[in-house]
C-alpha atoms as a PDB file:
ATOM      1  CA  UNK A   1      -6.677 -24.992 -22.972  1.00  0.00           C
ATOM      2  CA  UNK A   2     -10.264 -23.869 -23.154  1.00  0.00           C
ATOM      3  CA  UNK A   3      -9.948 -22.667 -26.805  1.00  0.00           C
ATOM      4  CA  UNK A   4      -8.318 -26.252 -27.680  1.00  0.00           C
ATOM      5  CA  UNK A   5     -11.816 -28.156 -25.649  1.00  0.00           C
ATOM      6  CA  UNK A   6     -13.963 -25.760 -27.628  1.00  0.00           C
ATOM      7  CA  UNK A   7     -12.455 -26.682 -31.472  1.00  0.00           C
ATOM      8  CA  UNK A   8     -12.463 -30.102 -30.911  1.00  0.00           C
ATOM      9  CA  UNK A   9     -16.105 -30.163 -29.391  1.00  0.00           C
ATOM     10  CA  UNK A  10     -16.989 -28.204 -32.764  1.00  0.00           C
ATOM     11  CA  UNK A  11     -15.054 -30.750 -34.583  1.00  0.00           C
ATOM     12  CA  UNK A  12     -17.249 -33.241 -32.956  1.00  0.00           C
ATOM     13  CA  UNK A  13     -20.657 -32.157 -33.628  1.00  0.00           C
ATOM     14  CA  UNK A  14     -19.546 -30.967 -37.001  1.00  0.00           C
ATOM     15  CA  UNK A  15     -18.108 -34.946 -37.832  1.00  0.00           C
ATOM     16  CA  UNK A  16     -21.459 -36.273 -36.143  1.00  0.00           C
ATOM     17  CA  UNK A  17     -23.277 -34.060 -38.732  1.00  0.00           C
ATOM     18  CA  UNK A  18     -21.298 -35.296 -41.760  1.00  0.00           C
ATOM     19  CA  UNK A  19     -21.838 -38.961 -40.812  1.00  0.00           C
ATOM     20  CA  UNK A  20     -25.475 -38.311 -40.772  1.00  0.00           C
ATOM     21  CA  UNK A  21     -25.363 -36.935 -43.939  1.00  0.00           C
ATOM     22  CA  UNK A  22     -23.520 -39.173 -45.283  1.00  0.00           C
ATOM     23  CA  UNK A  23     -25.636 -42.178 -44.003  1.00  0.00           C
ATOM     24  CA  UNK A  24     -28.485 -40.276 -45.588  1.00  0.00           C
ATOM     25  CA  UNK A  25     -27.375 -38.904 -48.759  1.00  0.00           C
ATOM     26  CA  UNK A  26     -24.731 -42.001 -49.586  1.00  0.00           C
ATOM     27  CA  UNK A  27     -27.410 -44.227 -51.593  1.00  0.00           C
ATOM     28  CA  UNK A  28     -27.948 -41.437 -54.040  1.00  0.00           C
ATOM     29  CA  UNK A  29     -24.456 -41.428 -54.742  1.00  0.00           C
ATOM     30  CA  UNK A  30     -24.441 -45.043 -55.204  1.00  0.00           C
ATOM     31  CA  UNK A  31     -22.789 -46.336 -51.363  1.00  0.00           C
ATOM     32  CA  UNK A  32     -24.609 -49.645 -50.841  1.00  0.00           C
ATOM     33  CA  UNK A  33     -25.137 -50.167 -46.703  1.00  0.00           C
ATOM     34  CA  UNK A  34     -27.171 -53.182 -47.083  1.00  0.00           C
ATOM     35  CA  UNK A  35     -25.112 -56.700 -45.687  1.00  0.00           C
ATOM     36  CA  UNK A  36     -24.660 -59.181 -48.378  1.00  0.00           C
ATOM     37  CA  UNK A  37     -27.493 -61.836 -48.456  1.00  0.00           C
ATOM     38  CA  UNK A  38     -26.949 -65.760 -48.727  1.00  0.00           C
ATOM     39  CA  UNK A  39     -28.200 -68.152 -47.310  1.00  0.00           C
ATOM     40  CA  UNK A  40     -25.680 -70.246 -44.762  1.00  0.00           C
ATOM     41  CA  UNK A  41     -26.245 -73.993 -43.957  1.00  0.00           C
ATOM     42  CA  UNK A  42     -24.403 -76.024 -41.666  1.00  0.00           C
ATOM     43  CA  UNK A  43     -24.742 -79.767 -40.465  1.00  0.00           C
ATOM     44  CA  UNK A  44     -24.903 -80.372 -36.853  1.00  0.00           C
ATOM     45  CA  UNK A  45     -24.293 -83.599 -34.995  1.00  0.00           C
ATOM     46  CA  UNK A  46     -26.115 -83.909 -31.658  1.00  0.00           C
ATOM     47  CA  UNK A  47     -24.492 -85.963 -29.425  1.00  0.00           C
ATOM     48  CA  UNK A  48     -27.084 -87.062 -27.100  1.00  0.00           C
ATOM     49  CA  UNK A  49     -26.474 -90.480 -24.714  1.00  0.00           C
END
């Protein structure tokens, strides 16, 4: 049981360490993180009586 706890706490700091590198090193590679931009405009009615 203890050797089980211990691999997948290894596989856990070892995936944390990838997805930092990833987030990192992606843009060189050409992964694009940013949100799309556009502008968003929408009518509203007030209905105030």
């Amino acid at each position: 049981m203890g050797r089980i706890i211990k691999w997948l706490f290894f596989l856990a700091i070892l995936a944390m360490i990838a997805l930092v590198a990833y987030a990192y090193i992606g843009p060189f590679f050409g992964a694009d993180f940013s949100p799309p931009v556009q502008e968003i405009r929408k009518t509203i009615e007030l209905d105030a009586t």
